[in-house]
C-alpha atoms as a PDB file:
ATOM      1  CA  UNK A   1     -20.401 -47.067  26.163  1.00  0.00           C
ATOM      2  CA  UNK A   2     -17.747 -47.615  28.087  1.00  0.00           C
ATOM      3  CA  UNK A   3     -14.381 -44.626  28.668  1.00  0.00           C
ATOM      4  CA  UNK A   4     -11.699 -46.240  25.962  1.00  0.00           C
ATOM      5  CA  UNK A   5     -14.763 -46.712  23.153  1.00  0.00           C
ATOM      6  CA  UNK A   6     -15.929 -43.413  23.746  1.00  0.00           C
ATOM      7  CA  UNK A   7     -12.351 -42.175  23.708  1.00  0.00           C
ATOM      8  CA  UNK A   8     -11.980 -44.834  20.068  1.00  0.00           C
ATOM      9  CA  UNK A   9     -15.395 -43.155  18.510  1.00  0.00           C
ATOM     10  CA  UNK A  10     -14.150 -39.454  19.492  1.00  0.00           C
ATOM     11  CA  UNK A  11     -10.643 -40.024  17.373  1.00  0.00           C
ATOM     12  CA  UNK A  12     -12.300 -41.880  14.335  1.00  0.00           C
ATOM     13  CA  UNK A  13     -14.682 -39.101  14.217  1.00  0.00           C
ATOM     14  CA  UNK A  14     -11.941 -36.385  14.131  1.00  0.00           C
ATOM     15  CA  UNK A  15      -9.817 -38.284  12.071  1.00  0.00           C
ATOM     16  CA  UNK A  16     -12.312 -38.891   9.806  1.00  0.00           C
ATOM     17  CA  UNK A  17     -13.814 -34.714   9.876  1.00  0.00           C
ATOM     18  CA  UNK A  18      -9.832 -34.035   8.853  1.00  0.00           C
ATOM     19  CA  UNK A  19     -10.076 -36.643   6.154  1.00  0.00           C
ATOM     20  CA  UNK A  20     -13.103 -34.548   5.045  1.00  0.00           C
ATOM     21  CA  UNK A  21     -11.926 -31.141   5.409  1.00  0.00           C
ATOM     22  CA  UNK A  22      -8.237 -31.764   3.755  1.00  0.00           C
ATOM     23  CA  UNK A  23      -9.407 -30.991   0.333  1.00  0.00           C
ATOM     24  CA  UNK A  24     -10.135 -27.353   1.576  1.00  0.00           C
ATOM     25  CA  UNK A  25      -7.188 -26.856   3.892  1.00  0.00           C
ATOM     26  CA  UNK A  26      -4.688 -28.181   0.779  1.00  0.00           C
ATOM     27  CA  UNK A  27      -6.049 -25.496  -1.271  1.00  0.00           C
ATOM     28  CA  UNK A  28      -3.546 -22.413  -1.652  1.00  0.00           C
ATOM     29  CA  UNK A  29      -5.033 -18.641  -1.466  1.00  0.00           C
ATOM     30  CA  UNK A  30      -4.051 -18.999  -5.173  1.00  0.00           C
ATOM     31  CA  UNK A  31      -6.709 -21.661  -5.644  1.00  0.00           C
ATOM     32  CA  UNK A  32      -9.545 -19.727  -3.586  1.00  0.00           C
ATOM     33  CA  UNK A  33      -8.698 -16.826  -5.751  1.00  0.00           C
ATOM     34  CA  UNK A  34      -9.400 -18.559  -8.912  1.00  0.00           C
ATOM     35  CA  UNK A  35     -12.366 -20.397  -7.110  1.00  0.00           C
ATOM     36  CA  UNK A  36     -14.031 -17.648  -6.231  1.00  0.00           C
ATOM     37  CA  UNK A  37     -12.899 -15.291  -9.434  1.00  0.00           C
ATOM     38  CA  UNK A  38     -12.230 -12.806  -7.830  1.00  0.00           C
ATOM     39  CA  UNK A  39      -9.300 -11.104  -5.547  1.00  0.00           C
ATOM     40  CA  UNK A  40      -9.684  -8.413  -2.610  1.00  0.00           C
ATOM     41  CA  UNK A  41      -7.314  -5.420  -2.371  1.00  0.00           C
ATOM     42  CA  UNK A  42      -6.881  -3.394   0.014  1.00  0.00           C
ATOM     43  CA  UNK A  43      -6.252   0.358  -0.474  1.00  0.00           C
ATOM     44  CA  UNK A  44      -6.876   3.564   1.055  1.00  0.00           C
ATOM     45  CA  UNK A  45      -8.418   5.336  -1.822  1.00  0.00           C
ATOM     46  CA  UNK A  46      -7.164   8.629  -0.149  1.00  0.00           C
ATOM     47  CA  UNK A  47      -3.488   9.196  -1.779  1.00  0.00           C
ATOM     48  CA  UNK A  48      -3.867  10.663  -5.120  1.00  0.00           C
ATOM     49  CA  UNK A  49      -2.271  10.004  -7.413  1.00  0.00           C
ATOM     50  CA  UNK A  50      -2.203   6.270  -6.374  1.00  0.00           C
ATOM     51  CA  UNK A  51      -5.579   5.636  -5.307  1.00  0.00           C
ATOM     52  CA  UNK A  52      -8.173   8.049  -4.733  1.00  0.00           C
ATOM     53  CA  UNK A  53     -11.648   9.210  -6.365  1.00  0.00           C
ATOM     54  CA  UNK A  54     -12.071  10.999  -9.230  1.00  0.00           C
ATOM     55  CA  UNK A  55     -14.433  13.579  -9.689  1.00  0.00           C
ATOM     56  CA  UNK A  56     -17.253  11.319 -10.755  1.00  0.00           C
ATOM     57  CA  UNK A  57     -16.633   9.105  -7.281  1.00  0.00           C
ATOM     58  CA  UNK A  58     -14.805   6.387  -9.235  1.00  0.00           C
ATOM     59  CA  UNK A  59     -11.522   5.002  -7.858  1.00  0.00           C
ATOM     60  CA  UNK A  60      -9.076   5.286  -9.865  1.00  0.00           C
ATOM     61  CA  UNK A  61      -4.994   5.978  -9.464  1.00  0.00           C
ATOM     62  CA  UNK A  62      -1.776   4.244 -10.227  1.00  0.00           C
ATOM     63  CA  UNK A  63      -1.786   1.617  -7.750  1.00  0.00           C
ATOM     64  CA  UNK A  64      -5.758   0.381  -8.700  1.00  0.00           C
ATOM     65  CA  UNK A  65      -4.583   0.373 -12.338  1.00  0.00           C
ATOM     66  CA  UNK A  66      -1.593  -2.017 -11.423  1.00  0.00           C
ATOM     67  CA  UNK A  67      -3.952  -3.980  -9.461  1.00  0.00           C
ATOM     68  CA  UNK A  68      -6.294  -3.837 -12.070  1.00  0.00           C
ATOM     69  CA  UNK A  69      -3.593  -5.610 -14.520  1.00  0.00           C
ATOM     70  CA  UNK A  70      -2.469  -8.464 -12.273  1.00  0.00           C
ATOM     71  CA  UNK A  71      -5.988  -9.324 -11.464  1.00  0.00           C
ATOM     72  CA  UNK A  72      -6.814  -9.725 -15.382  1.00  0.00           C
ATOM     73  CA  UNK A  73      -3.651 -11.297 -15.451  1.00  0.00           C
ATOM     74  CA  UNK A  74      -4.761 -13.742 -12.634  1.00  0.00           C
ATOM     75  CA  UNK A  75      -7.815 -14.511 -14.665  1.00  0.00           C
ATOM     76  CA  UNK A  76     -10.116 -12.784 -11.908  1.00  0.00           C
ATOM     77  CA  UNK A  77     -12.529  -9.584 -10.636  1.00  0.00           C
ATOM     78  CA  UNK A  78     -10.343  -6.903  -9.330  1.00  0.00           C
ATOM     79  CA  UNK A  79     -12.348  -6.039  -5.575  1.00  0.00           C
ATOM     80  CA  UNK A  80     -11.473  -3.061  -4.016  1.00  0.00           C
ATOM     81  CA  UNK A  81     -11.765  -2.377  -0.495  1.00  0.00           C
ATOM     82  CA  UNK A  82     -10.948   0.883   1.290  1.00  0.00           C
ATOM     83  CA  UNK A  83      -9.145   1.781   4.499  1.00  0.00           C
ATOM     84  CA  UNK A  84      -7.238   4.159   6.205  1.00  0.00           C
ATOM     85  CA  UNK A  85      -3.610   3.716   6.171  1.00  0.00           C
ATOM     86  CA  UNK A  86      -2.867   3.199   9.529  1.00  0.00           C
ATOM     87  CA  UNK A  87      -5.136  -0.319   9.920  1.00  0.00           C
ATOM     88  CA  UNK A  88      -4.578  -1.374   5.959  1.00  0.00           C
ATOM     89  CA  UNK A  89      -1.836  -3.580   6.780  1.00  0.00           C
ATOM     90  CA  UNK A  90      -3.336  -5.322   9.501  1.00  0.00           C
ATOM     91  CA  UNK A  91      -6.679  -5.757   7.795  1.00  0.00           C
ATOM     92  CA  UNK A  92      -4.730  -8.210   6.094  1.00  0.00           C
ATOM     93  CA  UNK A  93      -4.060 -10.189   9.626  1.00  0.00           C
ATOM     94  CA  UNK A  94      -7.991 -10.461   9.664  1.00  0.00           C
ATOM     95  CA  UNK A  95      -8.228 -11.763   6.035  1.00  0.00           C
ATOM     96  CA  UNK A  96      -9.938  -8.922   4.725  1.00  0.00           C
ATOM     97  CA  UNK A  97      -8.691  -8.752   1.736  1.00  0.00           C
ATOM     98  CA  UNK A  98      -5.856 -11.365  -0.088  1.00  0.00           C
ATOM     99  CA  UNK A  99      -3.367  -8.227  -1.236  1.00  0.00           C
ATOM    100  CA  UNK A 100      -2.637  -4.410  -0.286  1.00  0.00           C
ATOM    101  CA  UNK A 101      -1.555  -2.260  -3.074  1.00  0.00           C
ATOM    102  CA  UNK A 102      -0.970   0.686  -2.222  1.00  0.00           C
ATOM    103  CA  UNK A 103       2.496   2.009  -2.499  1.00  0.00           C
ATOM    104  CA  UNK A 104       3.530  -0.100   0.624  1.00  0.00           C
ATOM    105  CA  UNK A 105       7.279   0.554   0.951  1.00  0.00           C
ATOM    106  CA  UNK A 106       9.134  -3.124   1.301  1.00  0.00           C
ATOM    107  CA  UNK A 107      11.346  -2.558   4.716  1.00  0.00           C
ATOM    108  CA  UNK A 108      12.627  -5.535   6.671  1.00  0.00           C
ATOM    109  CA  UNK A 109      10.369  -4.924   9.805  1.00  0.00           C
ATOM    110  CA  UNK A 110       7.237  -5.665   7.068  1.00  0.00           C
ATOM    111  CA  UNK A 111       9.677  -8.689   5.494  1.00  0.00           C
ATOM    112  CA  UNK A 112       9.641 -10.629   8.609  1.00  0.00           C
ATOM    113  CA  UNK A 113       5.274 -10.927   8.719  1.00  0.00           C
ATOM    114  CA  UNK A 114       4.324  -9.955   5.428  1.00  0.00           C
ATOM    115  CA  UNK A 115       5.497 -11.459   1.381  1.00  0.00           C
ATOM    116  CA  UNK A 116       6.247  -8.286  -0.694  1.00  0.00           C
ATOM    117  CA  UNK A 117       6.059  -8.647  -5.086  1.00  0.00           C
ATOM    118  CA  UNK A 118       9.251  -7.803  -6.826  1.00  0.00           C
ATOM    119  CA  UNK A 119       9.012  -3.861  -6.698  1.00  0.00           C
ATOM    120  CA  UNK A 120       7.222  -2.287  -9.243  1.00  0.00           C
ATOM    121  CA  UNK A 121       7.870   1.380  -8.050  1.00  0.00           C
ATOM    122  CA  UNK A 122      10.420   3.525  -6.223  1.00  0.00           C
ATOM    123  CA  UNK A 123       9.868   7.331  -4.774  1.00  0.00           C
ATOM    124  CA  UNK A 124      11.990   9.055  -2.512  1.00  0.00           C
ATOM    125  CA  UNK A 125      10.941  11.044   0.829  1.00  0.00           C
ATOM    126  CA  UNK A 126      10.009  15.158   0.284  1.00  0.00           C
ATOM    127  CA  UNK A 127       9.622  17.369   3.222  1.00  0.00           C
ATOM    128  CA  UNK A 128       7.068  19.985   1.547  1.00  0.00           C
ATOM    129  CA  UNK A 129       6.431  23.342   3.494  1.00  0.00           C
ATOM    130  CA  UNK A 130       4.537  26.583   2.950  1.00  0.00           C
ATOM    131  CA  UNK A 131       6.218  29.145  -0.042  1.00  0.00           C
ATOM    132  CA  UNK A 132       5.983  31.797   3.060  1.00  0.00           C
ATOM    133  CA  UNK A 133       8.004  29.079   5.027  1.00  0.00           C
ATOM    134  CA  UNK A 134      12.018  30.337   6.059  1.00  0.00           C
ATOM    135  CA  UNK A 135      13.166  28.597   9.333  1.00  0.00           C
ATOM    136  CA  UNK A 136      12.715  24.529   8.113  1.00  0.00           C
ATOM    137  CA  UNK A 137      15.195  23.892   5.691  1.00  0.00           C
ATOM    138  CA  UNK A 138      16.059  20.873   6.275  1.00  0.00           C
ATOM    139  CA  UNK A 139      14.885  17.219   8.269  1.00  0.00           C
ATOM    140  CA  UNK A 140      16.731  18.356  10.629  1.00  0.00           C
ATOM    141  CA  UNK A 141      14.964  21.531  11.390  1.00  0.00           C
ATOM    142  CA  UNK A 142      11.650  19.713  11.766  1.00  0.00           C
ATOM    143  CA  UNK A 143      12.732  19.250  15.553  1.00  0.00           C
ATOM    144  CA  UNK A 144       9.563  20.669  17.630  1.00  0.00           C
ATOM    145  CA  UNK A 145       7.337  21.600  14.773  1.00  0.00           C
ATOM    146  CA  UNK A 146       4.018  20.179  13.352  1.00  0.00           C
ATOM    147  CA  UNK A 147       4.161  17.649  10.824  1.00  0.00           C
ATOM    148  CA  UNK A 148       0.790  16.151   9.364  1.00  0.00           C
ATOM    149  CA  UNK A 149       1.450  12.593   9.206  1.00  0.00           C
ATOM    150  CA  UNK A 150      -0.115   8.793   8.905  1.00  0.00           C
ATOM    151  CA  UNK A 151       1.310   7.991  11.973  1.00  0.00           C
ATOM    152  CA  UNK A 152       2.761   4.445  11.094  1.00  0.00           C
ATOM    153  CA  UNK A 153       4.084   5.199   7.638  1.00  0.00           C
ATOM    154  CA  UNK A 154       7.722   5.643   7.274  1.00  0.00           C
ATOM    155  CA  UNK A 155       6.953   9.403   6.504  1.00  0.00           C
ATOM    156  CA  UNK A 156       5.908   9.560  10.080  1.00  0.00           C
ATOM    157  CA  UNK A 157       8.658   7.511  10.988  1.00  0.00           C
ATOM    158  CA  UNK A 158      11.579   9.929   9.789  1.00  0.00           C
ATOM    159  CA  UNK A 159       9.725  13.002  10.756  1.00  0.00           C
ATOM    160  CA  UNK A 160       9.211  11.485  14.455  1.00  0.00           C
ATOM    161  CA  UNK A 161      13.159  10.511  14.198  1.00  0.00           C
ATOM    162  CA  UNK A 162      13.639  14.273  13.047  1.00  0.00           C
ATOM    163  CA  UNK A 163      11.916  15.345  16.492  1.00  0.00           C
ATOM    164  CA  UNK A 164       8.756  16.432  14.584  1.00  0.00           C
ATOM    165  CA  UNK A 165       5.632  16.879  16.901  1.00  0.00           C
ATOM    166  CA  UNK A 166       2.940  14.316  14.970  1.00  0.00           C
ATOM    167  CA  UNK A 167      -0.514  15.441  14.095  1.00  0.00           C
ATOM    168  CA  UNK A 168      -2.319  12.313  12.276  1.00  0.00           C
ATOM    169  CA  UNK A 169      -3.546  12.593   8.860  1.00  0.00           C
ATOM    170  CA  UNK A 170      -5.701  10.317   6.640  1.00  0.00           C
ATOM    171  CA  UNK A 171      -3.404  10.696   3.423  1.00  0.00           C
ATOM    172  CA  UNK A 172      -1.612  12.803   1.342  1.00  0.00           C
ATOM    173  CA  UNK A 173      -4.625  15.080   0.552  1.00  0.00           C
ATOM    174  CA  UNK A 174      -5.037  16.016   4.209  1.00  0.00           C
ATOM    175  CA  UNK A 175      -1.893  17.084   4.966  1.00  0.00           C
ATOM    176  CA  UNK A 176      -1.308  19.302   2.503  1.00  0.00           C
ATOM    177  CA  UNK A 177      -4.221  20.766   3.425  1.00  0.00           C
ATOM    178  CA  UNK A 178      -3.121  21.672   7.114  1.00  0.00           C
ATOM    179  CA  UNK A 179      -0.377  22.348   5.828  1.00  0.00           C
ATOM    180  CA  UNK A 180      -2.201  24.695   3.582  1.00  0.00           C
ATOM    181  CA  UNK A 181      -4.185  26.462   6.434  1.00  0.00           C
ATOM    182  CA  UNK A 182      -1.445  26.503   8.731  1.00  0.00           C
ATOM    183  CA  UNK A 183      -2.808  23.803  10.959  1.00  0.00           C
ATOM    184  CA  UNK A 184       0.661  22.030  10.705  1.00  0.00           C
ATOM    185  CA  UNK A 185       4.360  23.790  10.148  1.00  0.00           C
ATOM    186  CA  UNK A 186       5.327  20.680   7.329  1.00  0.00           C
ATOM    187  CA  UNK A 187       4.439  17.160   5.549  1.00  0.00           C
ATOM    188  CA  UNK A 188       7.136  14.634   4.761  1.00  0.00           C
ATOM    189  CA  UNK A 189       5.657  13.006   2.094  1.00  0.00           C
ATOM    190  CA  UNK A 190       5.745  10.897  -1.461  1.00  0.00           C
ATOM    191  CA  UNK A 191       7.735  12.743  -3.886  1.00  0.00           C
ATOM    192  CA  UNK A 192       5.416  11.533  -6.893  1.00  0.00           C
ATOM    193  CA  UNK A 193       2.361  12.822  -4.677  1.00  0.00           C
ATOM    194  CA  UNK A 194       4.035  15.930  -4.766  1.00  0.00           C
ATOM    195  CA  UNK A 195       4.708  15.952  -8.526  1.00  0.00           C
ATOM    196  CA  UNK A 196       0.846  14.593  -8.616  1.00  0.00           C
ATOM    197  CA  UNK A 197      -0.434  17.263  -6.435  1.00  0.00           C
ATOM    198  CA  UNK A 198       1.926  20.407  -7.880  1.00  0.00           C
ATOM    199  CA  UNK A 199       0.205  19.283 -11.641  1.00  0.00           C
ATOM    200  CA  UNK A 200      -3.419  19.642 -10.553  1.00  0.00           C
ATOM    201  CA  UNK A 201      -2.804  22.666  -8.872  1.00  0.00           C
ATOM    202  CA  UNK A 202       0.277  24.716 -10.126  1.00  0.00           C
ATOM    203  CA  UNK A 203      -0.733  27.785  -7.961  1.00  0.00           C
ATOM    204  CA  UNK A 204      -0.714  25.813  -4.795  1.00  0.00           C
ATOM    205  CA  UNK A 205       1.918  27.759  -1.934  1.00  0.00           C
ATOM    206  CA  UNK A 206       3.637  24.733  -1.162  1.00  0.00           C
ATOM    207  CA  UNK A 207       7.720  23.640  -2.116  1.00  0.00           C
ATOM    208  CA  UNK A 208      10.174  20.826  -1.543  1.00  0.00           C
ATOM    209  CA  UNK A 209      13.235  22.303   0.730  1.00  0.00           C
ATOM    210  CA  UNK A 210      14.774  18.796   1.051  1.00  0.00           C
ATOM    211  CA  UNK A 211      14.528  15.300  -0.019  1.00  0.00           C
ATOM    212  CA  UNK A 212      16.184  11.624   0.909  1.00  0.00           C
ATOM    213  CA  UNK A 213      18.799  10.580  -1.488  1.00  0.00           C
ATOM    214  CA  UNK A 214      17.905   7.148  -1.040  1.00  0.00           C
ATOM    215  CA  UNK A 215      15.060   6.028  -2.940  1.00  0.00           C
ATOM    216  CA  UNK A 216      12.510   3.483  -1.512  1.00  0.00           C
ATOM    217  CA  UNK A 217      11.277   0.049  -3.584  1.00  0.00           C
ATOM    218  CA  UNK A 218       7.358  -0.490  -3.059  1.00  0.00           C
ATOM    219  CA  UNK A 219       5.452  -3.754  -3.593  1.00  0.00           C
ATOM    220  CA  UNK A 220       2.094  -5.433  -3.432  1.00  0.00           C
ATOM    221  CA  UNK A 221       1.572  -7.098   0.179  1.00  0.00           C
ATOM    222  CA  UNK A 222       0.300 -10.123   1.189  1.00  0.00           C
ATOM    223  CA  UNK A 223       0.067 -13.168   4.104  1.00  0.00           C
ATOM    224  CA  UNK A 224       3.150 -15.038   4.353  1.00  0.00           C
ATOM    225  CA  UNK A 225       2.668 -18.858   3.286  1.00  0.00           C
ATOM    226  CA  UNK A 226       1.318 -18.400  -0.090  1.00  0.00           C
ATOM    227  CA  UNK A 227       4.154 -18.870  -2.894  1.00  0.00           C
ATOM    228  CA  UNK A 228       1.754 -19.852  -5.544  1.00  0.00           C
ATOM    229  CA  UNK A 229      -0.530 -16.261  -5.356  1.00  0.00           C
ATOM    230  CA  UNK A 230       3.370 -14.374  -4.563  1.00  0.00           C
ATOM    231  CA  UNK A 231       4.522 -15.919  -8.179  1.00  0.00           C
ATOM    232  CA  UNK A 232       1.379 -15.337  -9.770  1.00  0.00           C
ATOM    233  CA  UNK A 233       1.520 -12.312  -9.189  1.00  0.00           C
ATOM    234  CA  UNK A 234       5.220 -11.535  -9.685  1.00  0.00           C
ATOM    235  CA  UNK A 235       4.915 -12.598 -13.301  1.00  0.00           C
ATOM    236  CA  UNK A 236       1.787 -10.646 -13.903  1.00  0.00           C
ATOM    237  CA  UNK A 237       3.725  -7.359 -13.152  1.00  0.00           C
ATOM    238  CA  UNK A 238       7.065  -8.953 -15.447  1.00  0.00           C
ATOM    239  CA  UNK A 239       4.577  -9.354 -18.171  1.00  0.00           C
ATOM    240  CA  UNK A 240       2.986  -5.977 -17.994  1.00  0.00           C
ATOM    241  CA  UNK A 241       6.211  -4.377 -18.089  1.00  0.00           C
ATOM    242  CA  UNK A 242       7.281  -6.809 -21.163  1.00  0.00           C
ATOM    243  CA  UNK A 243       4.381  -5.966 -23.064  1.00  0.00           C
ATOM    244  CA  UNK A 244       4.825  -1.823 -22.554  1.00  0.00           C
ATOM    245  CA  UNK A 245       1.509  -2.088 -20.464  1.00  0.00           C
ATOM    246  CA  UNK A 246       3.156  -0.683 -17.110  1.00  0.00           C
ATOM    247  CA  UNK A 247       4.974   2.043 -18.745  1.00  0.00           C
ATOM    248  CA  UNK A 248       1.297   3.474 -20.270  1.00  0.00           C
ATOM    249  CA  UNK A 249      -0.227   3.547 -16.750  1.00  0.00           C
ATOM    250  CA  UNK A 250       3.184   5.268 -15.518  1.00  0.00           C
ATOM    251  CA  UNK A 251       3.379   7.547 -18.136  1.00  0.00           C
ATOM    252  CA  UNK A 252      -0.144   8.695 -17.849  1.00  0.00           C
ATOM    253  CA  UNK A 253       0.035   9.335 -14.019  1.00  0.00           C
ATOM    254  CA  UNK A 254       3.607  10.532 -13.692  1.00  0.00           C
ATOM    255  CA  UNK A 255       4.864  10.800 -17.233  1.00  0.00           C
ATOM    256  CA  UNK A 256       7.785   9.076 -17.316  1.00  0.00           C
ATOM    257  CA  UNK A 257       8.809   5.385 -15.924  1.00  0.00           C
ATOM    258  CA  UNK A 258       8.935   4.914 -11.991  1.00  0.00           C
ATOM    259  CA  UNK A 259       9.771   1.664 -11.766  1.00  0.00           C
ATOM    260  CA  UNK A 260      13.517   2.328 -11.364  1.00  0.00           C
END
């Protein structure tokens, strides 16, 4: 076979392997979703009272719930898999999962990789010391203490900002408990964690001394380049709200409505 017909069979082959394969590249994550019948999430399942265990080992939390919803919504199996914080968002760069829900603030950094839902919660930023605690009173005296932080949340953002020295934490749960044992001076954390955290254990020697005025929207994250799965899922969390479903799960996990 001479050069130019070997050069002639190579295209027809490729052309026709992409004639082949187009069925499967046209498909939207949307599709594959419903193909498959089921969606991954990704979620830490450390960061009560959004997703965590519950005493039995089951995850559970406000975030799985939600996710819950706009699967059934979706008409698929909710699958959850777990991660710590600081590689969750970029398991979904290695596709492995479709979604993250777990209160993932929308900021424009995240905007310009990532597709955020419409929010479907807002919290605002606590900095949460010991009772005993007299000399942090404010962000601003965080300059050269401890802080117990996920080191690429925006917590760990404004306490670095604030001068904090950063000690790296899984999740809400473990900084409280340096915090607790003295291992770290503060926490700037969620202030519905806090609320969370202060109902399951009233007696705990923790308190706010300041918080952020400006209160932060959250969303489910996903790939960029899917606006059929991004709508989906947009009007599965407008119908839970329109049908009083959203305000049950808030109400049982925070007692009143945190979507505003």
């Amino acid at each position: 076979m001479s050069a130019i017909r070997r050069k002639v069979f190579a295209l027809a082959m490729f052309v026709a392997f992409v004639a082949a394969a187009s069925p499967l590249f046209a498909q939207n994550s949307l599709d594959q979703i419903k193909a498959a019948g089921v969606i991954k999430i990704g979620t830490e399942g450390s960061y009560a009272p959004f997703t965590y265990h519950d005493s039995t080992g089951a995850l559970v939390g406000f975030d799985v719930e939600i996710a819950r919803e706009v699967a059934k919504r979706l008409g698929v199996r909710a699958e959850f898999i777990e991660g710590k914080w600081d590689g969750l968002i970029a398991g979904l760069d290695a596709r492995r999962y479709d979604i993250v829900a777990n209160e993932v603030t929308i900021t424009e950094a995240r905007k310009a990789k990532f597709d955020f839902s419409k929010p479907y919660i807002v919290s605002k930023a606590v900095l949460i010391v010991r009772e005993s605690e007299k000399a942090i009173k404010s962000f601003a005296d965080l300059k050269g203490k401890k802080s117990g932080q996920a080191l690429t949340s925006n917590f760990g953002r404004l306490a670095q900002e604030n001068g904090a020295i950063l000690v790296g934490v899984d999740g809400f749960n473990q900084s409280v408990d340096l915090l607790l044992s003295g291992r770290v001076d503060a926490t700037i954390n969620d202030s519905l964690s806090y609320l969370d955290f202060k109902k399951q254990k009233p007696d705990a020697k923790l308190k706010v001394v300041a918080s952020l005025e400006s209160a932060e929207a959250q969303g489910i994250i996903m790939r960029k380049g899917n606006p059929e799965l991004l709508a989906a899922i947009d009007k599965a969390l407008a119908d839970a709200k329109a049908d009083g479903t959203y305000l049950a799960i808030s109400m049982k996990y925070f007692g009143e409505d945190v979507s505003n």
